[in-house]
Protein backbone atom coordinates (compact mmCIF):
# COMPACT_ATOMS: atom_id res chain seq x y z
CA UNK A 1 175.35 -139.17 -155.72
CA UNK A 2 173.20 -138.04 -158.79
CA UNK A 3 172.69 -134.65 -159.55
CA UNK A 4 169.13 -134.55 -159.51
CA UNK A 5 169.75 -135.99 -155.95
CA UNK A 6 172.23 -133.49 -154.86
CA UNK A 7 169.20 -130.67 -155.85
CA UNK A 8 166.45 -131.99 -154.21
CA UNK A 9 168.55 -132.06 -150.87
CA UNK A 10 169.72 -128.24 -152.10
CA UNK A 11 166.04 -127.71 -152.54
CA UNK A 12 164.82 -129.17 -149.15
CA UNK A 13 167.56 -127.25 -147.19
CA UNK A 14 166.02 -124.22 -148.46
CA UNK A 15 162.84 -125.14 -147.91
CA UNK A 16 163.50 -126.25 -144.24
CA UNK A 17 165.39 -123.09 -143.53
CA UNK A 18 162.85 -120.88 -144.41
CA UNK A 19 160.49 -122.27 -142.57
CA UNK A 20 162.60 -122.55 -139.67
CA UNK A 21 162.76 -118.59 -140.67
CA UNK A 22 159.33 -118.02 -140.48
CA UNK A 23 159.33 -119.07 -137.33
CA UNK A 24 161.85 -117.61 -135.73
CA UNK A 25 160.83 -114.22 -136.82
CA UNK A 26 158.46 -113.67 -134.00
CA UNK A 27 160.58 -114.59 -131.12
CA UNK A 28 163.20 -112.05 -132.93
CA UNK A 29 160.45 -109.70 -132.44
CA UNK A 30 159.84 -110.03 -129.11
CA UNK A 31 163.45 -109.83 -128.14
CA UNK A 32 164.20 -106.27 -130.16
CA UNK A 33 161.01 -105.22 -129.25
CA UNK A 34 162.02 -106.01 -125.02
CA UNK A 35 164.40 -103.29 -125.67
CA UNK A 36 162.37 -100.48 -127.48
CA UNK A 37 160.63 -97.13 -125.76
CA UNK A 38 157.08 -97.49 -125.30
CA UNK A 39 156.49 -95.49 -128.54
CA UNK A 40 158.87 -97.23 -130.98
CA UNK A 41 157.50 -100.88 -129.55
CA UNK A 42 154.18 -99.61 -130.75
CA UNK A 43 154.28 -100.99 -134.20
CA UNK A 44 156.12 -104.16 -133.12
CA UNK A 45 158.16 -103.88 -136.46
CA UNK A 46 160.78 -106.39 -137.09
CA UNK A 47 164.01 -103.61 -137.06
CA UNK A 48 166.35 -102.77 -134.58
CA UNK A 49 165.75 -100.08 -131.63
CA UNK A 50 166.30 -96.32 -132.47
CA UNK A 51 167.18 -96.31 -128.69
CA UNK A 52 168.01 -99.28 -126.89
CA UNK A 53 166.68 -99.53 -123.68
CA UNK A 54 167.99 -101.81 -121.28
CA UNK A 55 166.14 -101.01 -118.21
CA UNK A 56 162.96 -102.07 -120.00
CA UNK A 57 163.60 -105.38 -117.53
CA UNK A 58 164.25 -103.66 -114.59
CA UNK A 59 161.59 -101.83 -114.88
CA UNK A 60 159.57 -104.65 -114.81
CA UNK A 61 160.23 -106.56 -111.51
CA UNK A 62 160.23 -102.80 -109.79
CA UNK A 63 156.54 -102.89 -111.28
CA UNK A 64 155.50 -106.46 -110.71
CA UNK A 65 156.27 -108.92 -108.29
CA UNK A 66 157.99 -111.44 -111.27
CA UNK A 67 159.88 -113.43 -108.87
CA UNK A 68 156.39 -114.44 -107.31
CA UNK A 69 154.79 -115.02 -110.54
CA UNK A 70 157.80 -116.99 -111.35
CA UNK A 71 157.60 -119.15 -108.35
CA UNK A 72 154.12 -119.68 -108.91
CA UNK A 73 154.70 -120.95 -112.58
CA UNK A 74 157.60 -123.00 -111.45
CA UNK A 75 155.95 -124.75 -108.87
CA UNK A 76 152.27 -125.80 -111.06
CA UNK A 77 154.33 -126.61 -113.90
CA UNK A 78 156.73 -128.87 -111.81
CA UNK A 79 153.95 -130.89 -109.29
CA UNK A 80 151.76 -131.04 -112.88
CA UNK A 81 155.03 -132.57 -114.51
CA UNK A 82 155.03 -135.52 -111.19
CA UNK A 83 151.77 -136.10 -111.15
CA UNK A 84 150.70 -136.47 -114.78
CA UNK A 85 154.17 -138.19 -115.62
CA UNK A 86 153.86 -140.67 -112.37
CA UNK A 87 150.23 -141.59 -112.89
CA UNK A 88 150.01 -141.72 -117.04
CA UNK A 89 153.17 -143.97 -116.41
CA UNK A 90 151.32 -146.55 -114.18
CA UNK A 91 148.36 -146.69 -115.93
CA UNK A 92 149.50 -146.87 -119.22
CA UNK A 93 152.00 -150.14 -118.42
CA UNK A 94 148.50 -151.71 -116.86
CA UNK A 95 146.70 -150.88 -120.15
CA UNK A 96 149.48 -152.18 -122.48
CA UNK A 97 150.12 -155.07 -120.54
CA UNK A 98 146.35 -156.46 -119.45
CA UNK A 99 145.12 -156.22 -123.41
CA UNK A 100 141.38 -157.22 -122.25
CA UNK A 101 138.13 -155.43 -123.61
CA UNK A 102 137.51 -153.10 -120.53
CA UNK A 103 141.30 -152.04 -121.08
CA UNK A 104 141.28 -151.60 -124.03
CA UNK A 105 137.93 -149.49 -122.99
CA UNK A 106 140.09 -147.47 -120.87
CA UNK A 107 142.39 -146.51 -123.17
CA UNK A 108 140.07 -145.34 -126.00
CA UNK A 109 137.88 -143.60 -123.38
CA UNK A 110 140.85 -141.72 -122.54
CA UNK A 111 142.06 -141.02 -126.02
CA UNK A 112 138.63 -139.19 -126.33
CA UNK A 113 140.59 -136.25 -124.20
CA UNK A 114 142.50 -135.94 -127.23
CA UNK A 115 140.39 -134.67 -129.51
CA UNK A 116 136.60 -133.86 -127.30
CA UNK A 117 137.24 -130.16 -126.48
CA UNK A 118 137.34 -129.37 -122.88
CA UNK A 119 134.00 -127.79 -120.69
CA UNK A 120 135.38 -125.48 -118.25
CA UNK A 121 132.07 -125.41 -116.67
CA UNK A 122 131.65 -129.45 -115.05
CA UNK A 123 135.89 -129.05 -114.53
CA UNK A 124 135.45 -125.46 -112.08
CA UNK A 125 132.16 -127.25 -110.62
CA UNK A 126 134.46 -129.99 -109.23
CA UNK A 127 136.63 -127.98 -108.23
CA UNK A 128 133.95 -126.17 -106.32
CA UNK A 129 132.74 -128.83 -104.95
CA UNK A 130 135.78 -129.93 -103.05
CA UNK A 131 136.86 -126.45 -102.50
CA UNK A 132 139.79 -125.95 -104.55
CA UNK A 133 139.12 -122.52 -106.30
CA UNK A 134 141.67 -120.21 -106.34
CA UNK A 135 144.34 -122.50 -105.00
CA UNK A 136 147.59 -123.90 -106.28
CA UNK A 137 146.49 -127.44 -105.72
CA UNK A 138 143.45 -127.04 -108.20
CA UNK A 139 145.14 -125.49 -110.79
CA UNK A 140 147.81 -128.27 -110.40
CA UNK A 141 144.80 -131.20 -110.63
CA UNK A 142 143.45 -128.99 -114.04
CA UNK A 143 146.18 -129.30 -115.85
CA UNK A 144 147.74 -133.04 -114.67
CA UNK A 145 144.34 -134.01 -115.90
CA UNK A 146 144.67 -131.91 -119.18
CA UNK A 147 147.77 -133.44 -120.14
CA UNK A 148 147.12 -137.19 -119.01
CA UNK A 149 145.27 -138.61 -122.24
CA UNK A 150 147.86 -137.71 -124.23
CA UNK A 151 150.71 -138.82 -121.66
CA UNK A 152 148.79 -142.02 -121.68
CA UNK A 153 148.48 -142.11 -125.92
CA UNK A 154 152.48 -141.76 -125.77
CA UNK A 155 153.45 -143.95 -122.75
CA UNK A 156 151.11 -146.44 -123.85
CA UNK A 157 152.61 -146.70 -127.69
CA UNK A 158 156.13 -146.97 -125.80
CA UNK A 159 155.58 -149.70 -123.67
CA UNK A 160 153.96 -151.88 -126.49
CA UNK A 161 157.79 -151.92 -127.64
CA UNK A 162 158.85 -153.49 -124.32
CA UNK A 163 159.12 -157.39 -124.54
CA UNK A 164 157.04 -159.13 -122.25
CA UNK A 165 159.52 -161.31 -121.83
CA UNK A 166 161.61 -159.06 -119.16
CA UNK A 167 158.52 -158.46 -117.16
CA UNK A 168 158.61 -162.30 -116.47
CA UNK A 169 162.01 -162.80 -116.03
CA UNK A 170 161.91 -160.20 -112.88
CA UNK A 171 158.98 -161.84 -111.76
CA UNK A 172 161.19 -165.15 -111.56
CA UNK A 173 164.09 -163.33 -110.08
CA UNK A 174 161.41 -162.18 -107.49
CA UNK A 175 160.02 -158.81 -108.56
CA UNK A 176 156.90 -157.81 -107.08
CA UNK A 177 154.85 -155.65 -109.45
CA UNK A 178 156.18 -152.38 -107.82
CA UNK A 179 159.49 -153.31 -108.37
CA UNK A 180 158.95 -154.61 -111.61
CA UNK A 181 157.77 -151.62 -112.94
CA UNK A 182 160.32 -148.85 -111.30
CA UNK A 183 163.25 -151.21 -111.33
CA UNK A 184 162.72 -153.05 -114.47
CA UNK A 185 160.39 -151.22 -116.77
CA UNK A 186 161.00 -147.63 -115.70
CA UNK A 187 163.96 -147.63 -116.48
CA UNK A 188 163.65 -148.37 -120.37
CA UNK A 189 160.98 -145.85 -120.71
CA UNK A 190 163.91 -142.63 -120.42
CA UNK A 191 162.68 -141.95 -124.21
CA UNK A 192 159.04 -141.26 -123.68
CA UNK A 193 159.34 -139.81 -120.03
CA UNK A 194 161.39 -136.78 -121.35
CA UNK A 195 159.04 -136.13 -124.20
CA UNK A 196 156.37 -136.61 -121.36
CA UNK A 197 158.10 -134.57 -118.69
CA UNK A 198 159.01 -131.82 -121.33
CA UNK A 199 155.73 -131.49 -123.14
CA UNK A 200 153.28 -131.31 -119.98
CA UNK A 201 155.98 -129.24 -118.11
CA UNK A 202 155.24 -126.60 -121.71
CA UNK A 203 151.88 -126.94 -121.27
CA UNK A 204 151.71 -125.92 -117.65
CA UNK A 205 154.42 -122.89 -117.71
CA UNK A 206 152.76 -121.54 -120.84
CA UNK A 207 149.18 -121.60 -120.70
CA UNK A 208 147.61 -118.14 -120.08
CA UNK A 209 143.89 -118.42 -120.22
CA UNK A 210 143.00 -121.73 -117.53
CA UNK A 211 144.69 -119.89 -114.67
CA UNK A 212 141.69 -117.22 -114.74
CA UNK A 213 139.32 -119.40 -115.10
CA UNK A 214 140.68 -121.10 -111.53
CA UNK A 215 142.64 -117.98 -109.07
CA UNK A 216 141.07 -114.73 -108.31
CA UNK A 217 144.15 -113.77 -106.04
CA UNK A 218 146.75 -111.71 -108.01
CA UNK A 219 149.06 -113.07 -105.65
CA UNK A 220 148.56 -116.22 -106.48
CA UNK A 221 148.68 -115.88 -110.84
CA UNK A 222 151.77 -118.16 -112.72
CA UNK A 223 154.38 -115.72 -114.89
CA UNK A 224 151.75 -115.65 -118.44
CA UNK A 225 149.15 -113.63 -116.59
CA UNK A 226 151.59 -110.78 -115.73
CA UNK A 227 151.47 -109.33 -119.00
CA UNK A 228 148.11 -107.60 -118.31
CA UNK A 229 149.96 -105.84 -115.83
CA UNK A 230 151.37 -103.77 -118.49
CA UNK A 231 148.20 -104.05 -121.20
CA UNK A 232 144.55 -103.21 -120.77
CA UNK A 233 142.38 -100.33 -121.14
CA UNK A 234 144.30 -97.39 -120.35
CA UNK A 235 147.82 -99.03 -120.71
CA UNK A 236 149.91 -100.62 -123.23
CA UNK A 237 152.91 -100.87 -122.62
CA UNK A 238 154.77 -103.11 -125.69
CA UNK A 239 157.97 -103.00 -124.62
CA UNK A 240 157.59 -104.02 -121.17
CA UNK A 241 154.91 -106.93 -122.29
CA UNK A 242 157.70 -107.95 -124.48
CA UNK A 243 159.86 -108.08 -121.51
CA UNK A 244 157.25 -110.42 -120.02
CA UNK A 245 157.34 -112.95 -122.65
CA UNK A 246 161.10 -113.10 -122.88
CA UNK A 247 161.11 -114.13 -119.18
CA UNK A 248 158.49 -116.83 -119.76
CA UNK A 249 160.07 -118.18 -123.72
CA UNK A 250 163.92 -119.07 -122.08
CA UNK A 251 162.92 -121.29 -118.76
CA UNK A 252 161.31 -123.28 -121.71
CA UNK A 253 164.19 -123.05 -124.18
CA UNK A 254 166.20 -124.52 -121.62
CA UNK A 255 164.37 -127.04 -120.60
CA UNK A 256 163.35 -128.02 -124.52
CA UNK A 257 167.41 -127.76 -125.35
CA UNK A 258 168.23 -130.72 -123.03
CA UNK A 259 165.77 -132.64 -123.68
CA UNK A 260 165.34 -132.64 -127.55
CA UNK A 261 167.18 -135.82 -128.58
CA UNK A 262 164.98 -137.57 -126.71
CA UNK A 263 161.06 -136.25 -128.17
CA UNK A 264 161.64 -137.16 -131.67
CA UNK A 265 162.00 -141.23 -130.01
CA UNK A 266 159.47 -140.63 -127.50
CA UNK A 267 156.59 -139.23 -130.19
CA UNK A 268 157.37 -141.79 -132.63
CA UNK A 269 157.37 -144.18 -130.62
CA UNK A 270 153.65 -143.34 -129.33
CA UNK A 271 152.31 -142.34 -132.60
CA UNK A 272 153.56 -145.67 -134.13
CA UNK A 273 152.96 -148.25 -131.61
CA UNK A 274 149.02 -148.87 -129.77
């Protein structure tokens, strides 16, 4: 190995580990700041507690019911995971597969959703419409169809790597298209479906601002909209909002930490292929 070659890896180690710094620093934040006083959480300064302050979190479900909240996060998130994961699945191996001009149709009218920003106004008339306001089952149909077009843009990318060849070779072994697809093909899509699974599953559990546009029952509100509970006009409350976040950042480290070999393949894959 040359030396100039042995620097520029020197030099892109640094260079990757302070970025990975950078970001970092606000989660490090967050967690000091989850175990400040109210008045030394004020400044949200990256430096260690004068007083540490470890009842900061039981403070908080004595205050707020966060197992509710929780419940309510867990279960959009996960029926928003099945649905969007289930149906961008199905239609993107019919898309990939049936390469005809209204397909092909499909597909780019769907990659539209990718970039066209999103009217909240046509999405909560719909939802109006067929009475699904401040319910779980609306908020659940928002976001699967949030997340789809770029379920589909990934899926779609992945199966294009999929020979042909095996779909025919079930068909002659006597595969009907539903078991062709969830015996056969399913199966070989493990890449993409845990980028899939863990990306919409993110988008769900941490969105903050859809949920208000949708429930007007407290009761009802995921885990991100708890942290007014401790902020607003005559009330802030750092350290406990801190708290808040903490709770809502590790469900998604864990789910993000077994999953993470697998969303490098799976976004490649989709970016690459289509």
């Amino acid at each position: 190995m040359s030396k100039r070659h042995k620097i520029m890896r020197v030099v892109k180690a640094v260079i990757l580990w302070c970025i990975s710094i950078l970001v970092f620093i606000p989660l490090i934040i967050i967690v000091l700041n989850s175990f400040k006083t109210q008045g030394d959480s004020v400044s949200m300064r990256l430096a260690l507690p004068v007083e540490w302050v470890f009842t900061n979190y039981g403070d908080v479900m004595e205050q707020v019911n966060i197992f509710g909240a929780f419940m309510n996060s867990a279960i959009v998130s996960v029926f928003t995971v099945i649905i969007a994961t289930v149906g961008a699945a199905l239609c993107s191996y019919v898309l990939s597969r049936r390469r005809t001009k209204l397909h092909k149709f499909v597909y780019n009218f769907f990659l539209v959703g990718l970039v066209a920003p999103l009217n909240m106004v046509p999405a909560i008339l719909v939802l109006q419409r067929f009475h699904l306001m401040d319910t779980r089952v609306g908020l659940i149909l928002l976001y699967s169809a949030l997340v789809t077009p770029f379920s589909i843009f990934l899926y779609y990318g992945f199966i294009g790597t999929v020979p042909k060849e095996i779909d025919e070779a079930a068909i002659i072994d006597g595969c009907n298209c539903t078991s062709l697809f969830w015996k056969v093909v399913f199966p070989l899509l493990k890449p993409v479906t845990v980028t899939v699974i863990i990306l919409n599953f993110m988008n769900a559990w941490n969105d903050f601002i859809t949920p208000f546009y949708v429930m007007n029952t407290s009761s009802k509100m995921p885990m991100t909209t708890m942290v007014y509970s401790f902020f607003g006009q005559f009330q802030r409350s750092w350290n406990l909002v801190c708290v808040i976040m903490v709770m809502i950042i590790v469900p998604i480290m864990i789910v993000y930490a077994f999953g993470q070999k697998y969303i490098i393949a799976g976004m490649t894959s989709g970016a690459v292929k289509g």
